[in-house]
Protein backbone atom coordinates (compact mmCIF):
# COMPACT_ATOMS: atom_id res chain seq x y z
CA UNK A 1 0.00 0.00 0.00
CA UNK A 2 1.56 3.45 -1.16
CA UNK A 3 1.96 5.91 1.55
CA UNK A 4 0.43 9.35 2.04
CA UNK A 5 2.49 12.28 1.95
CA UNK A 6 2.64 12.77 5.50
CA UNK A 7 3.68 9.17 6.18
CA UNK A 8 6.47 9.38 3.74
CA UNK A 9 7.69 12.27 6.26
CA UNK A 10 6.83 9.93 8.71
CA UNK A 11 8.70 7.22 7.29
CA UNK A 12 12.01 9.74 6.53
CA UNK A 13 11.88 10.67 10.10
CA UNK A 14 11.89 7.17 11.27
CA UNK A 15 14.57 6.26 8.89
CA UNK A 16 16.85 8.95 9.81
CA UNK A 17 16.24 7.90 13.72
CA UNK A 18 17.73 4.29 12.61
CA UNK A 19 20.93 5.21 11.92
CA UNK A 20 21.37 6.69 15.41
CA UNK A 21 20.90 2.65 16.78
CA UNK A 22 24.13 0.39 17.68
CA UNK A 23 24.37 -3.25 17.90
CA UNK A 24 23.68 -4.33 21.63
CA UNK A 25 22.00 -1.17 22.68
CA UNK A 26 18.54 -0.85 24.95
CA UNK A 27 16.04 1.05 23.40
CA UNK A 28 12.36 2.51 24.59
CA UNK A 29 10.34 2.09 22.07
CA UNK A 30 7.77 4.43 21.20
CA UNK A 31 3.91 5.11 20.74
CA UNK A 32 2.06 6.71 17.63
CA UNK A 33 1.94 6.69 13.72
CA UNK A 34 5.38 7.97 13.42
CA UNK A 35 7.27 5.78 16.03
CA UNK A 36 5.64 2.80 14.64
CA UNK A 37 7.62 3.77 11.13
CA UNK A 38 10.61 3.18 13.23
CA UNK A 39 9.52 0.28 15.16
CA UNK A 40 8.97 -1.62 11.73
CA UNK A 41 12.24 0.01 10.02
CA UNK A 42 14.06 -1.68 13.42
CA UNK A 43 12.38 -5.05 12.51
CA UNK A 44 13.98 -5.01 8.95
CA UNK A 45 17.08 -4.16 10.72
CA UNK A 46 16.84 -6.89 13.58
CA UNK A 47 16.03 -9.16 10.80
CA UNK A 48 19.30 -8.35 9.33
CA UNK A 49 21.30 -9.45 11.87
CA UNK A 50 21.27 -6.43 14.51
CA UNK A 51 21.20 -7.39 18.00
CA UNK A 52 19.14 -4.92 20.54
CA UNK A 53 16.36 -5.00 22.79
CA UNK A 54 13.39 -2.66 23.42
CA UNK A 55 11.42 -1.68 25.92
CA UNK A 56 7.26 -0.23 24.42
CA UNK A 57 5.78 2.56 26.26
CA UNK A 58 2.33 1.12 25.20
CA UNK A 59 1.01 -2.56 24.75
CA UNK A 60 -0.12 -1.12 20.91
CA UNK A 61 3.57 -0.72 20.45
CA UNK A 62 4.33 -4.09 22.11
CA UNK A 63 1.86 -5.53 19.71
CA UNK A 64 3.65 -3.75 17.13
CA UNK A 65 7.72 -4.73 18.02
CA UNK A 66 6.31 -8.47 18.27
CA UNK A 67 5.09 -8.30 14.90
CA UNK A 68 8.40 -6.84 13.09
CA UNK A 69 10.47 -9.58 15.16
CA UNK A 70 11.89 -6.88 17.97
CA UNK A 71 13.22 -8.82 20.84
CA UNK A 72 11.74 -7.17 24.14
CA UNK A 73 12.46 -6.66 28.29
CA UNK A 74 10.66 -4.80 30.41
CA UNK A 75 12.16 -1.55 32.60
CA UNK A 76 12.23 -4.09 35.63
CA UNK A 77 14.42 -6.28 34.12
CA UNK A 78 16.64 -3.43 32.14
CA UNK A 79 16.37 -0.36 33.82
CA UNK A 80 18.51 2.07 31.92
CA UNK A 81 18.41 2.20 28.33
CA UNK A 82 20.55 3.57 26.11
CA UNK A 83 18.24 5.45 23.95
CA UNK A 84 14.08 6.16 23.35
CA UNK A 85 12.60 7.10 19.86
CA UNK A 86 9.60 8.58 20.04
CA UNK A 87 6.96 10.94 18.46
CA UNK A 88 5.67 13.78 19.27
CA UNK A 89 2.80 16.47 18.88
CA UNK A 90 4.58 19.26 19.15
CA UNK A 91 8.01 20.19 19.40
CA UNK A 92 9.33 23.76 20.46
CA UNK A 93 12.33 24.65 19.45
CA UNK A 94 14.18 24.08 22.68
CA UNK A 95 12.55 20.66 22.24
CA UNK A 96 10.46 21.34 24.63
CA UNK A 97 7.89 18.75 23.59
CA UNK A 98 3.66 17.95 24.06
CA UNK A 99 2.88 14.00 24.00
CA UNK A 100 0.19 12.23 24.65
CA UNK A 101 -2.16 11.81 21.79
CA UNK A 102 -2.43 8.51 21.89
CA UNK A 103 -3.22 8.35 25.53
CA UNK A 104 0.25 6.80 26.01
CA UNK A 105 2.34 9.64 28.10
CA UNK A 106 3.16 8.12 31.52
CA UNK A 107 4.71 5.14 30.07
CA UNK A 108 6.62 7.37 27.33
CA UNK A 109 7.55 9.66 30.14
CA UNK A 110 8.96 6.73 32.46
CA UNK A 111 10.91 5.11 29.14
CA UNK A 112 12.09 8.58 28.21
CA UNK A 113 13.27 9.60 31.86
CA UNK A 114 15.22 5.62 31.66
CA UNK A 115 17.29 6.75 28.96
CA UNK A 116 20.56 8.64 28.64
CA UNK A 117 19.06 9.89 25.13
CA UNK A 118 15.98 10.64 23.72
CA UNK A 119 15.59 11.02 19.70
CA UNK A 120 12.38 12.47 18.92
CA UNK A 121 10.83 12.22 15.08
CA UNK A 122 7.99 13.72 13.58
CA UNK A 123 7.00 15.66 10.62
CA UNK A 124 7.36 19.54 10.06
CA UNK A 125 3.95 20.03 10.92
CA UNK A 126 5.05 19.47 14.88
CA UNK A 127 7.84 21.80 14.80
CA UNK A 128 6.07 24.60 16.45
CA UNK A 129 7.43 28.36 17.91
CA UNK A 130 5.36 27.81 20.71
CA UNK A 131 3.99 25.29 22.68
CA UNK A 132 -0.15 25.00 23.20
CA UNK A 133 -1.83 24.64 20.02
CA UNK A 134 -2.11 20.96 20.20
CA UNK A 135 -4.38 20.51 23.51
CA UNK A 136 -2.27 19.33 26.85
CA UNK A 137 -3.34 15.66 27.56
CA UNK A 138 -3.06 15.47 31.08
CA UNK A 139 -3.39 11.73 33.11
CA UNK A 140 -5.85 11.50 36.09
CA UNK A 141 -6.74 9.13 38.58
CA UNK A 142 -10.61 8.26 38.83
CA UNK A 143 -11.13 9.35 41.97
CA UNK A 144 -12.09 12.72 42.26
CA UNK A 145 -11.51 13.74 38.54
CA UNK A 146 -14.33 15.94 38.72
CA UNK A 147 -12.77 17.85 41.56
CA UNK A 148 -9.00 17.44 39.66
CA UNK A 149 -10.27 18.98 35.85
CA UNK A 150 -11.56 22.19 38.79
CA UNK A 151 -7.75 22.03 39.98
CA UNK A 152 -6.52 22.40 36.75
CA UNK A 153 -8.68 24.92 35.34
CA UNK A 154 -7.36 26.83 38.24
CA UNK A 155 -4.21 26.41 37.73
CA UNK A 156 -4.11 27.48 34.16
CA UNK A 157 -5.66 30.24 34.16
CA UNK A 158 -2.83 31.16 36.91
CA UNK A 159 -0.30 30.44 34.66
CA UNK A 160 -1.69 32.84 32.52
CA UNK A 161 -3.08 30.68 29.93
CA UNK A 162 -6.41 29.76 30.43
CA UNK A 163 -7.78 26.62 29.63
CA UNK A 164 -11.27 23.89 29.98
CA UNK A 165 -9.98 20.45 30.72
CA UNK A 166 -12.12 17.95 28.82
CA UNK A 167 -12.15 14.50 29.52
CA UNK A 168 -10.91 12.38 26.83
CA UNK A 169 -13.91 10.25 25.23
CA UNK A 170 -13.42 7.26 22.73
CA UNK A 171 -14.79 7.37 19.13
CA UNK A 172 -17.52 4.99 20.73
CA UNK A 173 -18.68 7.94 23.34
CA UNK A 174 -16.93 6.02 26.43
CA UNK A 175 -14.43 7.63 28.90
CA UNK A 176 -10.91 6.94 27.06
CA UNK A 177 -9.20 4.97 29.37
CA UNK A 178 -4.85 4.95 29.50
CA UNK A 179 -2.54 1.25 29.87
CA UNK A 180 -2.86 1.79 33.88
CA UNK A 181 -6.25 1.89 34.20
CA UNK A 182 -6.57 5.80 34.43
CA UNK A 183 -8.25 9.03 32.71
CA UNK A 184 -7.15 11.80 30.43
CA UNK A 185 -7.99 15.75 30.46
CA UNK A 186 -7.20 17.19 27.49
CA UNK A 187 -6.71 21.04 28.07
CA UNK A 188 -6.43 23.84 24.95
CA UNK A 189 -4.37 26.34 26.28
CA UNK A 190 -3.43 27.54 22.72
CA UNK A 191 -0.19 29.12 23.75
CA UNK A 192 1.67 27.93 26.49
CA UNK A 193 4.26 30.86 27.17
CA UNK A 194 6.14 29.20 29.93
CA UNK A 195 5.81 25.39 29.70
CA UNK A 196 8.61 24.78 32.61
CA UNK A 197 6.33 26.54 35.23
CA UNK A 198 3.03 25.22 33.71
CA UNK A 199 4.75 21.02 34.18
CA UNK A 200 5.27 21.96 37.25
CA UNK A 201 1.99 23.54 38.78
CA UNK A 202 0.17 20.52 37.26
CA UNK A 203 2.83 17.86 38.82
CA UNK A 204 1.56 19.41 42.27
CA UNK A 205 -2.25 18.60 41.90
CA UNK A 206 -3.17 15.95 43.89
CA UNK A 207 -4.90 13.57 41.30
CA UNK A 208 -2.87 14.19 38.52
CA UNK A 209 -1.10 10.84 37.78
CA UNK A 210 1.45 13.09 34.66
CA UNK A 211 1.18 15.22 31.86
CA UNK A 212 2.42 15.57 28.70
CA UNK A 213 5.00 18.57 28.64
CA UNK A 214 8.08 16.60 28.29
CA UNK A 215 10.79 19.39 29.62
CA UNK A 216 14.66 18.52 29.11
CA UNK A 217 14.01 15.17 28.23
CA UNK A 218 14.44 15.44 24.49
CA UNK A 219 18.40 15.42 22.96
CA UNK A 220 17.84 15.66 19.06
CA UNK A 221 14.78 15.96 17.13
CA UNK A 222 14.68 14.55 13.54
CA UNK A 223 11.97 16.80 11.12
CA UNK A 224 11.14 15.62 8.35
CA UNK A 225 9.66 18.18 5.58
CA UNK A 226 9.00 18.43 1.96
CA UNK A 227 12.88 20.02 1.54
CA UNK A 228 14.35 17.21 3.48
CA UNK A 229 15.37 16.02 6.85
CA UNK A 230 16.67 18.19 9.22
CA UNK A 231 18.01 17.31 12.87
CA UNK A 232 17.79 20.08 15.36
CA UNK A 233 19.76 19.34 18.60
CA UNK A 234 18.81 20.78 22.16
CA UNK A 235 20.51 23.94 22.70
C-alpha cells in the first residue's frame, strides 16, 4: 500500500532515527503513527542481523515490536536504556515537547526519563514556535476527577493561559481509558508561554497521575519536511 504524503515524512523521520541505533543497545520504544515507522524500520534491521532489545511505552507498540520480530524486556528487568525514539505532537524549538495523543504519556515519560538519550521524530507540521496549540493531555486518577479537571482549570488560568480540561472520550462515546487503568484531560491552552512553570503547577495537583509537557528530556529531534530532513539538537 503506497503511503500518504505525511507518512512518507513519517517514514524519513523514522529512517533517519535508525541510523542513530548500535548493535547491543537498549532502546524505549515508542507510541504513535510515526514511532511505529521506526519500530517496523528496526524489525527489517533486527532481521538483518542487529542485536538490541526494546522496551514499548504502550502494549499497541508491544503488539507492534512483536510483529516486526523486535526482541523485548521490560524496565524491571533493564532499567537504563541507552536510547528512546519517540513521536511527538509538538516540538518547540528548545525541544520542549507535548505528547500524549495517543493516551500513552506516563509510560513514554517513564521510558524517556530511563534513557541517557531521547531522539524524537515527527514531521514539520510538529515543529512549532510555541507550545499549546495541540491541547495538553493530562493523566488523572478516577477518583475525584471531577474535583481534579476544577484544579486544573485553576491552575491554568494562573499560569496565565487559560484553559477547559475535557475528559478524553473514545470514538464509541466512552471515557478513554490509558494502559494503567486511568483518565485523560485534554486542556487547549493555545499558547503555552512558559511550559517549565506550567509542568510543574500541574505535577503538584493531587490527582494528577502526569502530563504531557516533556521538559529537558528530548536530545535531538529529527523533522522531516518536503525540503528534506533536518536534525535540530537541544541547545
Amino acid at each position: 500500500m503506497s503511503l500518504t504524503e505525511a507518512e512518507k515524512l513519517k517514514h524519513a523521520a523514522a529512517a533517519k532515527a535508525v541510523e542513530f541505533v548500535r548493535p547491543g543497545m537498549r532502546l524505549g520504544l515508542g507510541t504513535g503513527s510515526t514511532a511505529k515507522h521506526f519500530v517496523a524500520l528496526l524489525g527489517e534491521r533486527v532481521r538483518g542481523g542487529l542485536d538490541v532489545v526494546g522496551v514499548p511505552t504502550s502494549e499497541a507498540t508491544r503488539v507492534e515490536a512483536e510483529r516486526h520480530g523486535v526482541p523485548l524486556t521490560t524496565l524491571d528487568d533493564t532499567p537504563a536504556l541507552d536510547l528512546t525514539v519517540d513521536g511527538a505532537d509538538e516540538i518547540a524549538p528548545d525541544l520542549s515537547l507535548i505528547k500524549g495523543g495517543g493516551g500513552a504519556l506516563l509510560r513514554e515519560k517513564i521510558v524517556a526519563s530511563a534513557s541517557a538519550r531521547m531522539i524524537v521524530i515527527a514531521d514539520d507540521s510538529k515543529y512549532v514556535p510555541v507550545l499549546g496549540r495541540f491541547p495538553l493531555p493530562i493523566e488523572v486518577v478516577r477518583f475525584g476527577a471531577v474535583a481534579t479537571r476544577r484544579a486544573v482549570e485553576a491552575v491554568a488560568k494562573a499560569s496565565g493561559c487559560p484553559a477547559s480540561a475535557l475528559p478524553r472520550e473514545t470514538r464509541e462515546g466512552h471515557a478513554f481509558v490509558t494502559d494503567e487503568g486511568h483518565l485523560i484531560l485534554d486542556a487547549a491552552f493555545g499558547r503555552i508561554p512558559e511550559p517549565a512553570s506550567l509542568a510543574s503547577r500541574l505535577a503538584a495537583i493531587p490527582g494528577v497521575v502526569e502530563h504531557g509537557l516533556f521538559i529537558g528530556l528530548a536530545h535531538i529531534a529529527i523533522i522531516a519536511g518536503d525540503d528534506g530532513v533536518k536534525i535540530v539538537e537541544r541547545p
